[in-house]
N, C-alpha and C. Protein backbone atom coordinates (compact mmCIF):
# COMPACT_ATOMS: atom_id res chain seq x y z
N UNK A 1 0.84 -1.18 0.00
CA UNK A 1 0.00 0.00 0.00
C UNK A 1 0.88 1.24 0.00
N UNK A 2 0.68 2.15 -0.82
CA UNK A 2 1.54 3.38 -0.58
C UNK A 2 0.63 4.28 -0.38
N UNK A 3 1.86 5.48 0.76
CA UNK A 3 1.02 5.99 1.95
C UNK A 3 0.68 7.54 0.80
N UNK A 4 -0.41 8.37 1.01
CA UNK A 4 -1.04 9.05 0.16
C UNK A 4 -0.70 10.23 1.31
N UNK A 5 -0.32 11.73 0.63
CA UNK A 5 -0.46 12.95 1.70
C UNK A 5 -1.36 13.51 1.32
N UNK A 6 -1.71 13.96 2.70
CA UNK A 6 -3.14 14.58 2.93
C UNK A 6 -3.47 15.89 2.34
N UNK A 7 -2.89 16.40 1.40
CA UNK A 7 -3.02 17.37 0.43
C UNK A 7 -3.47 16.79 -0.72
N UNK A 8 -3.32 15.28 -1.43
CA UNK A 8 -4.06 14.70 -2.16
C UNK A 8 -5.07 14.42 -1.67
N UNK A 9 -5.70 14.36 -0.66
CA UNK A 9 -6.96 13.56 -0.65
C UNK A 9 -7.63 14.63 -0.77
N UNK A 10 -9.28 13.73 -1.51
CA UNK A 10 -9.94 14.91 -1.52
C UNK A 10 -10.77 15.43 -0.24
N UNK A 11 -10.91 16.47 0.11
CA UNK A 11 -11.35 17.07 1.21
C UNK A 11 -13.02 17.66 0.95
N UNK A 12 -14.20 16.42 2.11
CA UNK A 12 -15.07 16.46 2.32
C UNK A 12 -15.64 18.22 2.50
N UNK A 13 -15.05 18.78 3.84
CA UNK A 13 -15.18 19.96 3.92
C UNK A 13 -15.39 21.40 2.89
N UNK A 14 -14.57 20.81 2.10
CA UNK A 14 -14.03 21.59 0.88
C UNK A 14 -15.28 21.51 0.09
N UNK A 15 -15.78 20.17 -0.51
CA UNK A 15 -16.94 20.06 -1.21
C UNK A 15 -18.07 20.54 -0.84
N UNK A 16 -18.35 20.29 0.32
CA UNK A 16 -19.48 21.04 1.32
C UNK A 16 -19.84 22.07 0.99
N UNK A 17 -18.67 22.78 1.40
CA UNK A 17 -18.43 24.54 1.54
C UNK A 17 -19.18 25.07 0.37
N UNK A 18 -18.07 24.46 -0.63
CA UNK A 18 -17.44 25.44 -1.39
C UNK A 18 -18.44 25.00 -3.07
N UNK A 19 -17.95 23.69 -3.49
CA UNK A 19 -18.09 23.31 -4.50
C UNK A 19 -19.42 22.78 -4.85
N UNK A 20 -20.38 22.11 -3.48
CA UNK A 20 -21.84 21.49 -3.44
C UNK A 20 -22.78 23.29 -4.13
N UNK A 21 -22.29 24.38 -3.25
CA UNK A 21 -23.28 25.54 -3.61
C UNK A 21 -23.07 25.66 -4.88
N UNK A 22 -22.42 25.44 -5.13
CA UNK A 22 -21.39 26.18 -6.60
C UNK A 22 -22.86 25.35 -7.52
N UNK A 23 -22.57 24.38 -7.89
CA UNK A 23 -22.91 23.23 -8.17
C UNK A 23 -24.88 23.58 -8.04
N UNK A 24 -25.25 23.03 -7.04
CA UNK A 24 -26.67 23.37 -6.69
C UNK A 24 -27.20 24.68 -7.23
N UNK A 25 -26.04 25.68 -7.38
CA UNK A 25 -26.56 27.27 -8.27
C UNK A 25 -26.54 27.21 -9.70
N UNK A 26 -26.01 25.84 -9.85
CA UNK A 26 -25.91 25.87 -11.89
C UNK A 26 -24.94 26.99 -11.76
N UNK A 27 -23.84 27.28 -11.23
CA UNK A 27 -22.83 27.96 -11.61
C UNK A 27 -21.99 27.32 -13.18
N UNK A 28 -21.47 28.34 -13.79
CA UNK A 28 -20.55 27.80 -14.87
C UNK A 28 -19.22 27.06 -14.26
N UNK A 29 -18.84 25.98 -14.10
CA UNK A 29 -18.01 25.56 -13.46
C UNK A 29 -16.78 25.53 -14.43
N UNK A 30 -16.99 25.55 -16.20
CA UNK A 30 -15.82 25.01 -16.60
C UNK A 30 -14.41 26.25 -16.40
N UNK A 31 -15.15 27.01 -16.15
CA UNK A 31 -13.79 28.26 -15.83
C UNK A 31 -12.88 28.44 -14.41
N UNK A 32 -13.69 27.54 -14.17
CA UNK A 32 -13.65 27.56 -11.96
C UNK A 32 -11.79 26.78 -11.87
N UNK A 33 -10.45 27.33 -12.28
CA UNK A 33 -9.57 26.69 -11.78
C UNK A 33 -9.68 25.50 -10.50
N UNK A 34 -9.96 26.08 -9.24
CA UNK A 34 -9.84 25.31 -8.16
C UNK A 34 -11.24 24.43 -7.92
N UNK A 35 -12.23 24.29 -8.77
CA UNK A 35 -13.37 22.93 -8.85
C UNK A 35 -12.40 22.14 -9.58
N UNK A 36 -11.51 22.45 -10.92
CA UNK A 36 -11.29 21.47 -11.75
C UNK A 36 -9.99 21.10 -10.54
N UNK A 37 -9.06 21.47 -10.24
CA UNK A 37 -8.10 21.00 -9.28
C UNK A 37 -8.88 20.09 -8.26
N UNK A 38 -9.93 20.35 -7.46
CA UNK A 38 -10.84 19.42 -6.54
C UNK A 38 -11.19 18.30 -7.60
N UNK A 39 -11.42 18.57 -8.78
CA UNK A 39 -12.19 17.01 -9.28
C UNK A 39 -11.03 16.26 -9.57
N UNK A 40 -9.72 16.81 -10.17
CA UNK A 40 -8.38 15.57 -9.89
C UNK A 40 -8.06 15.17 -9.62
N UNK A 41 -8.32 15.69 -7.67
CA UNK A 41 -8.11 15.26 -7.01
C UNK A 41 -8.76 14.02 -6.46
N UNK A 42 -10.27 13.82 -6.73
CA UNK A 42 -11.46 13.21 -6.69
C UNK A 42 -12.47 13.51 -5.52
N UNK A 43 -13.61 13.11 -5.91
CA UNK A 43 -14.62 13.62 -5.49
C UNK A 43 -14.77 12.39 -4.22
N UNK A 44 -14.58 13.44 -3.29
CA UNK A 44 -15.79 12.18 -2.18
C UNK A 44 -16.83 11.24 -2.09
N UNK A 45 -16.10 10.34 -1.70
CA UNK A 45 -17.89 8.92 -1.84
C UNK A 45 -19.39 9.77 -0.99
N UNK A 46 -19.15 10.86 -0.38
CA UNK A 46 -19.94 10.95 0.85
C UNK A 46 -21.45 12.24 -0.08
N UNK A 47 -20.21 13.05 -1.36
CA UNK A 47 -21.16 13.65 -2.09
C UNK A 47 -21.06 13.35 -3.53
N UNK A 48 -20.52 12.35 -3.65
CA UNK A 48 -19.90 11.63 -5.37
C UNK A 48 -21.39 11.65 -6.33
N UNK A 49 -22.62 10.77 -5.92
CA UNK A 49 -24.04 10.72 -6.71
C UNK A 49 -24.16 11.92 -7.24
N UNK A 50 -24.12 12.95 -6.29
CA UNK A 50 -25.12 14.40 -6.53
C UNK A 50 -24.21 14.95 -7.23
N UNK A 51 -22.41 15.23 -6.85
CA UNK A 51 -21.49 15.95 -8.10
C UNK A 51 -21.64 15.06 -9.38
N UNK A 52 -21.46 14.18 -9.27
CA UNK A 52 -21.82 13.77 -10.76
C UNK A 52 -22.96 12.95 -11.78
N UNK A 53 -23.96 13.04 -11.02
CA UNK A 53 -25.86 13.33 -11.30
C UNK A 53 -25.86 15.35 -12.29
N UNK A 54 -25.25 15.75 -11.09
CA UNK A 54 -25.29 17.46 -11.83
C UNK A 54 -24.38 17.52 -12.87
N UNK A 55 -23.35 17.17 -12.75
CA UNK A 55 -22.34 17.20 -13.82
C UNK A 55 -22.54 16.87 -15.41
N UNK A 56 -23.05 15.30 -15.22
CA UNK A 56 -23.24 14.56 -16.69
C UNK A 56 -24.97 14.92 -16.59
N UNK A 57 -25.71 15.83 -16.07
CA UNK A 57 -26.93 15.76 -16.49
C UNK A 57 -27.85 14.36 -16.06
N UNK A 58 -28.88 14.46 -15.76
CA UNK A 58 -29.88 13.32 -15.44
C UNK A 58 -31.35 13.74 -15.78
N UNK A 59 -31.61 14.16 -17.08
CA UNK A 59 -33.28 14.49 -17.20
C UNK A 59 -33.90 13.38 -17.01
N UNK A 60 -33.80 12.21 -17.04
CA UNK A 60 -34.62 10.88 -17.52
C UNK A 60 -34.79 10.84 -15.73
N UNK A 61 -33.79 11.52 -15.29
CA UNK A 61 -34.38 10.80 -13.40
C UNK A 61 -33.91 9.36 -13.39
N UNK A 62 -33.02 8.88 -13.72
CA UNK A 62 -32.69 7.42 -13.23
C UNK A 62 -32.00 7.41 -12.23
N UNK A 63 -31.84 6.74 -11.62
CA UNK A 63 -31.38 6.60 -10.15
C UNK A 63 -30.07 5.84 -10.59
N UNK A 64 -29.07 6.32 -9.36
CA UNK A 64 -27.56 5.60 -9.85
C UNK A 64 -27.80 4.38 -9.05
């Protein structure tokens, strides 16, 4: 197993804050430097459905 620093991981808090409003406002995200740096980093299991339900679109309503 190799050990990962905690500047890679992605940070729950961070998504919360910052990136869930962003997101929920239909903000333009593709210009947003530090969303695209957070999604490289990867997205949290805890809000992963809903960032990327909004992201790739879901009109049909299917459930992941």
């Amino acid at each position: 197993m190799v050990a990962t620093k905690n500047k890679d991981k992605p940070s729950l808090g961070k998504w919360v804050d910052t990136h869930l409003p962003m997101i929920r406002n239909k903000a333009d995200l593709t210009k947003s430097k530090p969303f695209k740096e957070a999604l490289k980093k990867g997205v949290p299991l805890e809000v992963r459905s809903e960032v990327w339900e909004a992201l790739i679109g879901n009109e049909l309503r299917i459930n992941i």
